[in-house]
C-alpha atoms as a PDB file:
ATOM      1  CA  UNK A   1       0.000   0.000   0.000  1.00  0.00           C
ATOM      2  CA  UNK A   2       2.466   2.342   0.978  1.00  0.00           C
ATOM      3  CA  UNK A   3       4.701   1.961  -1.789  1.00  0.00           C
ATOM      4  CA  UNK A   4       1.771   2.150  -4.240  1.00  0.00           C
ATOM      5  CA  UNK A   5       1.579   5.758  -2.750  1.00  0.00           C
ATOM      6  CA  UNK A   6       4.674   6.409  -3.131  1.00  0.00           C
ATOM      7  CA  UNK A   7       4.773   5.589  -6.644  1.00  0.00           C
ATOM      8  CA  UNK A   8       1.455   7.586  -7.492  1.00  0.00           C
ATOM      9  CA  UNK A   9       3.314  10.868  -5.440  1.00  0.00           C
ATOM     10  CA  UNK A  10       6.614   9.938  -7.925  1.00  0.00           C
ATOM     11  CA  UNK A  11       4.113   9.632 -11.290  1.00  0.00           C
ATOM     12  CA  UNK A  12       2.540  13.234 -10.285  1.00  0.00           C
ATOM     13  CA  UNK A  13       5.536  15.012  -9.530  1.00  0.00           C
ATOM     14  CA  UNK A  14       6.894  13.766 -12.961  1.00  0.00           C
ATOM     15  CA  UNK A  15       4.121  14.805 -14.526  1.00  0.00           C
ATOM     16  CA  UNK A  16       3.273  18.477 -12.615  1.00  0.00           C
ATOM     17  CA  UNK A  17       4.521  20.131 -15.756  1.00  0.00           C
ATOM     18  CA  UNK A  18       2.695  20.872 -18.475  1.00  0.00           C
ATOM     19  CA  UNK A  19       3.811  18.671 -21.929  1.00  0.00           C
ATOM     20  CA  UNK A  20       5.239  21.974 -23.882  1.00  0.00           C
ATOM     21  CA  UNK A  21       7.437  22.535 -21.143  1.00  0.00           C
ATOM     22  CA  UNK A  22       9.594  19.058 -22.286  1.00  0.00           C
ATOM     23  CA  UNK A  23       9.379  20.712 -25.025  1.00  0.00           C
ATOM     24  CA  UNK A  24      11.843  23.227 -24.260  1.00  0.00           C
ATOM     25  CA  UNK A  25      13.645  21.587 -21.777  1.00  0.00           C
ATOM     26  CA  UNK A  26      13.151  17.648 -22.608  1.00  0.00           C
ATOM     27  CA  UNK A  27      15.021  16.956 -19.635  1.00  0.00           C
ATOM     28  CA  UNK A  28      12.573  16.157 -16.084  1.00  0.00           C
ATOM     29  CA  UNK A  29      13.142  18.556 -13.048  1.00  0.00           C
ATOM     30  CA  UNK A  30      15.282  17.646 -10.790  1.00  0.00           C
ATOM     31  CA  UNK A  31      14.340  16.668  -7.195  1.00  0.00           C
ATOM     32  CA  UNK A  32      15.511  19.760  -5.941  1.00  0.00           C
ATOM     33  CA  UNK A  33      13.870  21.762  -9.019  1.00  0.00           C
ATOM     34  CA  UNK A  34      10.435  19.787  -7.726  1.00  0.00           C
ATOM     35  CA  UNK A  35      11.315  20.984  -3.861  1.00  0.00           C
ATOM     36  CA  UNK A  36      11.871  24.560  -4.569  1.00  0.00           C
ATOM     37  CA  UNK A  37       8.713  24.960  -7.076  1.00  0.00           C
ATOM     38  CA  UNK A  38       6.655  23.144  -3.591  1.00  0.00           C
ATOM     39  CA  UNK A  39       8.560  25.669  -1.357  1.00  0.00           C
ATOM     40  CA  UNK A  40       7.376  28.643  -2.888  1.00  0.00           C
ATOM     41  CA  UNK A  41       3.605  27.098  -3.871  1.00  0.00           C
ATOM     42  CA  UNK A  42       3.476  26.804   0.130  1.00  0.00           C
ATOM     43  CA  UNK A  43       4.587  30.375   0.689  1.00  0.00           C
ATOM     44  CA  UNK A  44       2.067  31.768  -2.147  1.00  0.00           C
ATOM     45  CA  UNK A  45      -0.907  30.200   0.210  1.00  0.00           C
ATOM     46  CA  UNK A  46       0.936  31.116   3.331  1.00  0.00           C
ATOM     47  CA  UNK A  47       0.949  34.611   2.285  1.00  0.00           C
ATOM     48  CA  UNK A  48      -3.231  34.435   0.771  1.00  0.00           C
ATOM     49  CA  UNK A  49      -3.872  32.716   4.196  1.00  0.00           C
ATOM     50  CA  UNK A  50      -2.271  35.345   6.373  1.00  0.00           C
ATOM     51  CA  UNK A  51      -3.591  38.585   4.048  1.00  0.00           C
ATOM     52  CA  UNK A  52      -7.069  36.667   4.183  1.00  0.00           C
ATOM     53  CA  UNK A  53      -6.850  36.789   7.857  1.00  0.00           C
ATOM     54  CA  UNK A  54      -5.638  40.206   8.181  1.00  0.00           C
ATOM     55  CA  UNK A  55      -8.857  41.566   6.298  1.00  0.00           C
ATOM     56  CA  UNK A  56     -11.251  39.309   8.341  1.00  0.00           C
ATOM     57  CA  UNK A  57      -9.573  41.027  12.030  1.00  0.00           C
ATOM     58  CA  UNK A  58      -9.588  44.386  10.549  1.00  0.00           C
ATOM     59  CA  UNK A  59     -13.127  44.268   9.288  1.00  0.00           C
ATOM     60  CA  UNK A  60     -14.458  45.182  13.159  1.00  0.00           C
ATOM     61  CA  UNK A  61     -12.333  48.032  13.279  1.00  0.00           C
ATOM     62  CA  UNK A  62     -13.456  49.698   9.911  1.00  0.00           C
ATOM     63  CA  UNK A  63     -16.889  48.999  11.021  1.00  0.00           C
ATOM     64  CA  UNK A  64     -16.441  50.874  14.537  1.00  0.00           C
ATOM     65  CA  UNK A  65     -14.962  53.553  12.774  1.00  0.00           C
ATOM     66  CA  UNK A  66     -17.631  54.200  10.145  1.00  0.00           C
ATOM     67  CA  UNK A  67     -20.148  53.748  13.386  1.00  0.00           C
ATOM     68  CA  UNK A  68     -18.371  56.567  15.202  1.00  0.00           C
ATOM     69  CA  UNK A  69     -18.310  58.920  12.230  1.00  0.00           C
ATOM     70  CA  UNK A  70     -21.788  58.319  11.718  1.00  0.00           C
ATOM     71  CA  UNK A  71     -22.719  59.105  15.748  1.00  0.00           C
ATOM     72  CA  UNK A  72     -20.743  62.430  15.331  1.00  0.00           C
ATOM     73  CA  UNK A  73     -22.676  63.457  12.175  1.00  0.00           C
ATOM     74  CA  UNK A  74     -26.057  62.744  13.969  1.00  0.00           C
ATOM     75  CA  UNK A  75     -24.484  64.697  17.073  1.00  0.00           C
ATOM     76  CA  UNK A  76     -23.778  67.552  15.538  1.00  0.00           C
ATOM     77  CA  UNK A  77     -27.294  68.143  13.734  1.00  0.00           C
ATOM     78  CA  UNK A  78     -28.982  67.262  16.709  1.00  0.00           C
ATOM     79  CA  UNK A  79     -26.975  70.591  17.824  1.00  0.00           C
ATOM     80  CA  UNK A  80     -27.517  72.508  14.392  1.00  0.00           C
ATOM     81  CA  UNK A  81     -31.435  71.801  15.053  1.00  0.00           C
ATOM     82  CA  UNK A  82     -31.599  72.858  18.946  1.00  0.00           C
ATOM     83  CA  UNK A  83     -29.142  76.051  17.950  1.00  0.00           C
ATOM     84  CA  UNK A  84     -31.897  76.705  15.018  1.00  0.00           C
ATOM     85  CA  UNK A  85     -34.292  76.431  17.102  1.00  0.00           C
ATOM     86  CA  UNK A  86     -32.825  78.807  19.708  1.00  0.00           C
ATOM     87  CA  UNK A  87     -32.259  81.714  16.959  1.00  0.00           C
ATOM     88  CA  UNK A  88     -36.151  81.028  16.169  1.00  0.00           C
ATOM     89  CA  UNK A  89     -36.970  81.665  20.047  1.00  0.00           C
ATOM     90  CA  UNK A  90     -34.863  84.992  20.387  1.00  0.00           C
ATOM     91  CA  UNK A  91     -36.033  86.248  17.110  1.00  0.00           C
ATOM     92  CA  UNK A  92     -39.840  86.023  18.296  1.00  0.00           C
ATOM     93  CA  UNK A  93     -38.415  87.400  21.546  1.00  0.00           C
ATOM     94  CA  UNK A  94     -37.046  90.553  19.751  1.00  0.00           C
ATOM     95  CA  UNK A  95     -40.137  91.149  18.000  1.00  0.00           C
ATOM     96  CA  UNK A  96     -42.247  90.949  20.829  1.00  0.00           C
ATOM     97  CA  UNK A  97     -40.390  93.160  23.134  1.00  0.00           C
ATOM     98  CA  UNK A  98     -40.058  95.480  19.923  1.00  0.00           C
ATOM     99  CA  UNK A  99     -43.537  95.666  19.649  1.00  0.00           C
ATOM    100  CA  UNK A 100     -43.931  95.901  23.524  1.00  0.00           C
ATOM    101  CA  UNK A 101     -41.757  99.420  22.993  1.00  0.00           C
ATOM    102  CA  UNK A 102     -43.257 102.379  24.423  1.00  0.00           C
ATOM    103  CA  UNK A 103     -43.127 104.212  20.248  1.00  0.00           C
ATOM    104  CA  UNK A 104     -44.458 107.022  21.903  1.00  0.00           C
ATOM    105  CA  UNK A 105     -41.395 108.039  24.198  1.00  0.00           C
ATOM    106  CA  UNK A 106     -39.898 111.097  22.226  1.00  0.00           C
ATOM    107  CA  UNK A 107     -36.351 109.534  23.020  1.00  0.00           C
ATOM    108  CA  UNK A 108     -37.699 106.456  21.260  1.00  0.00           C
ATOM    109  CA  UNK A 109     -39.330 108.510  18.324  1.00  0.00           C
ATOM    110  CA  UNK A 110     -36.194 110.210  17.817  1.00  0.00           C
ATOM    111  CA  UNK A 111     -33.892 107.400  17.571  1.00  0.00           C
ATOM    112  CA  UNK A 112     -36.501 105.465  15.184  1.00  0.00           C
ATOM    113  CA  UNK A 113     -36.452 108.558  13.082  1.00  0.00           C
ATOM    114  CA  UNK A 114     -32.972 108.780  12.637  1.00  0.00           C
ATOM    115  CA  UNK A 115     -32.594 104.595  12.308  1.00  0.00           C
ATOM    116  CA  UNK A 116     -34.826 104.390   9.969  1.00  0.00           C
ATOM    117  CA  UNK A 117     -37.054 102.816  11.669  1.00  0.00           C
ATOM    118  CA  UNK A 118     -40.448 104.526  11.197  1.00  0.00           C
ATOM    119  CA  UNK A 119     -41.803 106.308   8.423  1.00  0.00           C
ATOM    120  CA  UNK A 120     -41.091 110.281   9.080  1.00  0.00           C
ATOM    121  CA  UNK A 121     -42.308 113.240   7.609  1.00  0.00           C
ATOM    122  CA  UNK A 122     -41.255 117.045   7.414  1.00  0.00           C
ATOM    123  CA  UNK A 123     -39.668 119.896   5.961  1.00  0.00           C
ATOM    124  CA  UNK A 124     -36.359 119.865   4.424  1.00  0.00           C
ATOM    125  CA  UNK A 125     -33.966 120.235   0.751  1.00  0.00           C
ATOM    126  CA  UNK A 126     -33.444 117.844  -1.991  1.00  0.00           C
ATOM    127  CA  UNK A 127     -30.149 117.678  -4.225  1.00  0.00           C
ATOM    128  CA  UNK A 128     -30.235 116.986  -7.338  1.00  0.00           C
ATOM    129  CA  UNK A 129     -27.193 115.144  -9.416  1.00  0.00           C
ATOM    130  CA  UNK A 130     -27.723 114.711 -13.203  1.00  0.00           C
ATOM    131  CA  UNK A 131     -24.526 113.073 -15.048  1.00  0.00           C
ATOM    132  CA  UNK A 132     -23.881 114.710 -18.463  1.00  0.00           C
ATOM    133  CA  UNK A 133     -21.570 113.674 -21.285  1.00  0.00           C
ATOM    134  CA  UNK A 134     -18.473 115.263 -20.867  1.00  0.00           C
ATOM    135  CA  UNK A 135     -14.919 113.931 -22.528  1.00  0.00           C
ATOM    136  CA  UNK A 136     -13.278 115.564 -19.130  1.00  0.00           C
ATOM    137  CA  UNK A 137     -15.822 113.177 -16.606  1.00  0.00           C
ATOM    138  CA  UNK A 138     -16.774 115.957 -15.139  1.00  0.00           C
ATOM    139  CA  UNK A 139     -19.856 115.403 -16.357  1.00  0.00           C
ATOM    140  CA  UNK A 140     -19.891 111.713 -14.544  1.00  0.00           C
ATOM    141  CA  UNK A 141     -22.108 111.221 -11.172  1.00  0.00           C
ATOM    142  CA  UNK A 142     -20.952 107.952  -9.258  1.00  0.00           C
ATOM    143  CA  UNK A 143     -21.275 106.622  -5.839  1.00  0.00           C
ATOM    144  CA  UNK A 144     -18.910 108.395  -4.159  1.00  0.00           C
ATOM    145  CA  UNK A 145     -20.601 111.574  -4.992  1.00  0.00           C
ATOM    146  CA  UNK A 146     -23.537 110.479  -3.301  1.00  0.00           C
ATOM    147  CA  UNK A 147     -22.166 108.967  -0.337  1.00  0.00           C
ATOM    148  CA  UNK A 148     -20.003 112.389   0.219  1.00  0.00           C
ATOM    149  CA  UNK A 149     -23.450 114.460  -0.401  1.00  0.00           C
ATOM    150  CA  UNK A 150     -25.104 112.418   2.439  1.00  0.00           C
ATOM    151  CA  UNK A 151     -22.086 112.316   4.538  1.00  0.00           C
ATOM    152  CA  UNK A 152     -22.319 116.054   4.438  1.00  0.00           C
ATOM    153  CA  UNK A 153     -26.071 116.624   4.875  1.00  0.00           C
ATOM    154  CA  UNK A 154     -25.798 114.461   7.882  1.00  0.00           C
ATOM    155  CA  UNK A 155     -23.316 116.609   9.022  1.00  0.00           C
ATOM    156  CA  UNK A 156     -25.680 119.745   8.586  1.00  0.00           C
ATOM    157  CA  UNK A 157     -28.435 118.771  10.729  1.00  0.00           C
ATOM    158  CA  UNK A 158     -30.306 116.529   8.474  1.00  0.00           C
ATOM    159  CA  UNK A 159     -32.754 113.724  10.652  1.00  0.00           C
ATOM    160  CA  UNK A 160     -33.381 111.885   7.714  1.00  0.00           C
ATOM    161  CA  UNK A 161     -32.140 110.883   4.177  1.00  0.00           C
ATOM    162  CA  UNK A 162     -33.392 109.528   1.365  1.00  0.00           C
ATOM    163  CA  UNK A 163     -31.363 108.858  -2.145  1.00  0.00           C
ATOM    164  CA  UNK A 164     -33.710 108.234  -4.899  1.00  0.00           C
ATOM    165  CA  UNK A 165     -36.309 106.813  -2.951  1.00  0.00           C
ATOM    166  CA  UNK A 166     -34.749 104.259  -0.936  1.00  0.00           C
ATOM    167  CA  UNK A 167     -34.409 105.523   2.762  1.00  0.00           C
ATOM    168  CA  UNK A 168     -30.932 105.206   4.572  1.00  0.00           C
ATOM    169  CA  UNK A 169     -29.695 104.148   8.109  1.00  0.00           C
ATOM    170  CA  UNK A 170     -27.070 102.798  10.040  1.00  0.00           C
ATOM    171  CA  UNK A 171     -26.492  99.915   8.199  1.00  0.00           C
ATOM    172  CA  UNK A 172     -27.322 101.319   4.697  1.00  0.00           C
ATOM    173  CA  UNK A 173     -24.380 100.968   1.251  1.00  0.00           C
ATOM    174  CA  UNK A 174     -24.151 103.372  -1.451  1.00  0.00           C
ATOM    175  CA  UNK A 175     -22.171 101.610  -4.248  1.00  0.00           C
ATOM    176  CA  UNK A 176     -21.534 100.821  -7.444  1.00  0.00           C
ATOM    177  CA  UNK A 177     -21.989  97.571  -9.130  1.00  0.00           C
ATOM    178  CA  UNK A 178     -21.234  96.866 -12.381  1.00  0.00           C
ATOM    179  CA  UNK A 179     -22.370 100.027 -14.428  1.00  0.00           C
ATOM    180  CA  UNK A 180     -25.248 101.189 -11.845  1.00  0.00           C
ATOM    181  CA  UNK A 181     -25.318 102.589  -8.615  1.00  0.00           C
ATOM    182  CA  UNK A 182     -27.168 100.711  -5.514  1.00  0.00           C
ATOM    183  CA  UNK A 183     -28.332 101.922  -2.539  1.00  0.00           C
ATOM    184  CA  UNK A 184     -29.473  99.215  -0.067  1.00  0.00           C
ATOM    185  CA  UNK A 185     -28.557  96.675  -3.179  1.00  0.00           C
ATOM    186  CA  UNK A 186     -31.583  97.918  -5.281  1.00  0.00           C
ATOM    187  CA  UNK A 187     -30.067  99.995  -8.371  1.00  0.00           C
ATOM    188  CA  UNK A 188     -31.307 103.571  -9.194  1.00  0.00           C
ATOM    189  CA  UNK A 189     -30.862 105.292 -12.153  1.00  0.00           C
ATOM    190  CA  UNK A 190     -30.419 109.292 -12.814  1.00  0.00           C
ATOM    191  CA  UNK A 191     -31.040 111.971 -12.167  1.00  0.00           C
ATOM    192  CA  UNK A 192     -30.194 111.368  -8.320  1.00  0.00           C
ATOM    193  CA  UNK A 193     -32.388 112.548  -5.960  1.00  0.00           C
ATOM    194  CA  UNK A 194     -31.080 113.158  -2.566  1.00  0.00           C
ATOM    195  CA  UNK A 195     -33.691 114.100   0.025  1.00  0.00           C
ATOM    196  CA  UNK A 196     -33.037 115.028   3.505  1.00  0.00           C
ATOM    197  CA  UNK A 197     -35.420 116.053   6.048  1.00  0.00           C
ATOM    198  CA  UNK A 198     -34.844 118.498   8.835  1.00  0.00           C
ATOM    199  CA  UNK A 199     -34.358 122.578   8.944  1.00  0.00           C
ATOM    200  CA  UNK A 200     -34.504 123.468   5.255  1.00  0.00           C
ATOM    201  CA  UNK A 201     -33.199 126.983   5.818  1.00  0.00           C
ATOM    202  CA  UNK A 202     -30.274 126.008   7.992  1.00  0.00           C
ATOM    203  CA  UNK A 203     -29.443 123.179   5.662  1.00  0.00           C
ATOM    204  CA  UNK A 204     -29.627 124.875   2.716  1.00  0.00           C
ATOM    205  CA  UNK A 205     -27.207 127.903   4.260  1.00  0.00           C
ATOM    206  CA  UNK A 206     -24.727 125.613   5.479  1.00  0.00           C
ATOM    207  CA  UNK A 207     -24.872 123.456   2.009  1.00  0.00           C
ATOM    208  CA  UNK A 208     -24.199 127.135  -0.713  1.00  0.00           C
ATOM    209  CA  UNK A 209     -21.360 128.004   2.366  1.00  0.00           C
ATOM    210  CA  UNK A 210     -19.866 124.739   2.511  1.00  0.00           C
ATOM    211  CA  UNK A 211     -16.653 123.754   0.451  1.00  0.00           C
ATOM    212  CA  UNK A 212     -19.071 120.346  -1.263  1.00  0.00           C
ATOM    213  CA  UNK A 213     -21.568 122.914  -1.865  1.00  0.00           C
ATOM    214  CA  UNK A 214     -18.972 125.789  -3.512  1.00  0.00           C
ATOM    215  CA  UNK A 215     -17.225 123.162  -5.462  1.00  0.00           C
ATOM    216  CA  UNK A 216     -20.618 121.408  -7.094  1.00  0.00           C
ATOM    217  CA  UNK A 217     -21.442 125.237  -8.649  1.00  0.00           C
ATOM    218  CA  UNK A 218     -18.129 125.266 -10.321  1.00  0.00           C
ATOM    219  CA  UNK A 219     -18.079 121.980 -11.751  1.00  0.00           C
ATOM    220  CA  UNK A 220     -21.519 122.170 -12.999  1.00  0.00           C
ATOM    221  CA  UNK A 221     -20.846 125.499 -14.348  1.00  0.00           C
ATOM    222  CA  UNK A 222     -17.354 124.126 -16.168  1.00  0.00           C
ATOM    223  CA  UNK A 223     -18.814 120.703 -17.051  1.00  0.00           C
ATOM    224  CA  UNK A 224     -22.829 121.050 -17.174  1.00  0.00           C
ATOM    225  CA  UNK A 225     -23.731 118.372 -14.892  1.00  0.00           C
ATOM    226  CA  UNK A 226     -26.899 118.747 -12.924  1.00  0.00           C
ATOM    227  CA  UNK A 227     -26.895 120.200  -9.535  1.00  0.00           C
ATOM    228  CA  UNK A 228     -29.897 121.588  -7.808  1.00  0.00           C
ATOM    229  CA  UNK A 229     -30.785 122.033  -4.502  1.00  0.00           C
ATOM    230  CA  UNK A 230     -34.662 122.851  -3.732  1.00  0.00           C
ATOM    231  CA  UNK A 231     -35.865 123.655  -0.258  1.00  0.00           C
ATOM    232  CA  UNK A 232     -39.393 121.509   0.246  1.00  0.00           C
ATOM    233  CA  UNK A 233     -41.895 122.160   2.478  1.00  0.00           C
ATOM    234  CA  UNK A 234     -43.399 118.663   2.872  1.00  0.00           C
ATOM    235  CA  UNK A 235     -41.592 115.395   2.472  1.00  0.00           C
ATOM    236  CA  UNK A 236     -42.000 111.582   3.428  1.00  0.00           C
ATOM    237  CA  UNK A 237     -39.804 108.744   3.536  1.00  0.00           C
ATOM    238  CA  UNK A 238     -40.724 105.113   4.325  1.00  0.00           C
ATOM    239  CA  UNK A 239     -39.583 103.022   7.171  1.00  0.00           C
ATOM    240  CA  UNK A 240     -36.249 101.124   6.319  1.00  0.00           C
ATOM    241  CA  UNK A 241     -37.408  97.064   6.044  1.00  0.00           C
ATOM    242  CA  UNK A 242     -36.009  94.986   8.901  1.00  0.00           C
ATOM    243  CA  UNK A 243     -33.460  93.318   7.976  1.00  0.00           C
ATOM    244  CA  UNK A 244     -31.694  96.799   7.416  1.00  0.00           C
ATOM    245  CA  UNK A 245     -32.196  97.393  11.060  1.00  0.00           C
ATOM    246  CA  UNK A 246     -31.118  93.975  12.178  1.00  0.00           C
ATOM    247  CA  UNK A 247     -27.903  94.199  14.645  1.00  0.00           C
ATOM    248  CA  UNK A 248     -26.282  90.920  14.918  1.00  0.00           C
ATOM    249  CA  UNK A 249     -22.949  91.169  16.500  1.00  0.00           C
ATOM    250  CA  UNK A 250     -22.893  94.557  18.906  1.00  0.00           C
ATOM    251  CA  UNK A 251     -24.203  95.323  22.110  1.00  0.00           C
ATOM    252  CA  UNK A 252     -24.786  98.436  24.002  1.00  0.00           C
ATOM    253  CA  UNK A 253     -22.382  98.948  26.644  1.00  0.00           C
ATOM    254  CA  UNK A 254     -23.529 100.179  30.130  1.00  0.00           C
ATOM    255  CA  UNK A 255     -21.909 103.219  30.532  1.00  0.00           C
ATOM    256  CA  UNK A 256     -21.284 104.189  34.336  1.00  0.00           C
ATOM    257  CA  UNK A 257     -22.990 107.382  35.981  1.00  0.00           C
END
């Protein structure tokens, strides 16, 4: 028995390699030949086995991983939703105690006028800026002219300003964008009409004495570009919307007595 094993383990390792291979080399593999090519067959599975195993133990860990990412995502919106839900509460808490205000105070009518925050009406000028065609650009009207007109009638006295319409306050932009001019990120269009409400006479004197005032008669007289300024009797401006008024980052400091 045994050595008909033996002979059926000598007939297969004679016979491992393929027929075209005698054809090259006619001559059978030597017993060491036959021992090296088992050698390295056992370290080709040795190395499958162990690489098999390595994937199978490292499996848990990949899954623990992806389960603690996944935890830490649904942490953190659990924390986006209570924090959105937080900014919902102190918004309605704004508006309520903003509604609650006593808008009859004069202190409180005063600041609201000059915020922007309630419609106004009254007596003041109005300036108006109409660009012309002029090779020199003389002629030109951009933002900065406007912002330096209101800049100046604030300066003056004025309680309230409009440009064109749109009302400003604290938190009001005069700029350009692309080819038009914006003021509270809606474009207007000339001629520019800059209305400010508060003691016409005083603010007119101040503007024709001023250097801004003095220095829009010459360059409309050298260039032709519009400038008039109109004292008004009667003239009403719109509330600013709210989210001109909204404050999100400063606080009023107490300031000791």
């Amino acid at each position: 028995m045994v050595d008909r094993a033996e002979g059926l383990l000598d007939q297969i390792a004679e016979q491992a390699l393929d027929d075209d291979y005698y054809l090259v080399r006619p001559d059978p593999p030597s017993r060491g030949e036959r021992l090296l090519t088992g050698v390295a067959a056992a370290c080709f599975a040795l190395m499958i086995t162990v690489a098999a195993v390595q994937t199978q133990s490292d499996r848990p860990a990949t899954e623990r991983q992806q389960q603690a990412l996944a935890d830490d995502v649904q942490r953190r919106q659990e924390t986006q939703a209570q924090r959105t839900k937080q900014v919902a509460e102190l918004t309605s808490d704004v508006s309520r105690l903003t509604a609650s205000a006593d808008r009859t105070d004069p202190a409180m009518q005063a600041l609201l006028a000059r915020t922007g925050g309630a419609a106004v009406r009254g007596p003041g000028i109005t300036v108006t800026l109409t660009p012309v065609a002029d090779d020199g650009g003389q002629g030109d009207v951009d933002d900065a002219d406007l912002r330096e007109f209101t800049n100046a009638l604030w300066f003056l006295g004025a309680e309230a300003i409009s440009v064109n319409g749109r009302r400003l306050g604290t938190l009001s932009s005069i700029r350009t964008a692309g080819s038009a001019i914006t003021v509270n990120y809606d474009s207007i269009s000339p001629p520019y009409v800059i209305a400010a409400i508060g003691d016409r006479d005083a603010m007119d004197e101040r503007l024709a004495a001023s250097r801004l005032g003095k220095y829009w008669d010459a360059r409309a007289e050298r260039s032709g570009v519009g400038y008039d300024v109109r004292s008004v009797s009667d003239l009403r401006m719109d509330e600013l919307a709210d989210a001109r008024l909204r404050v999100s980052h400063a606080t009023v400091m107490e300031v000791a007595k």
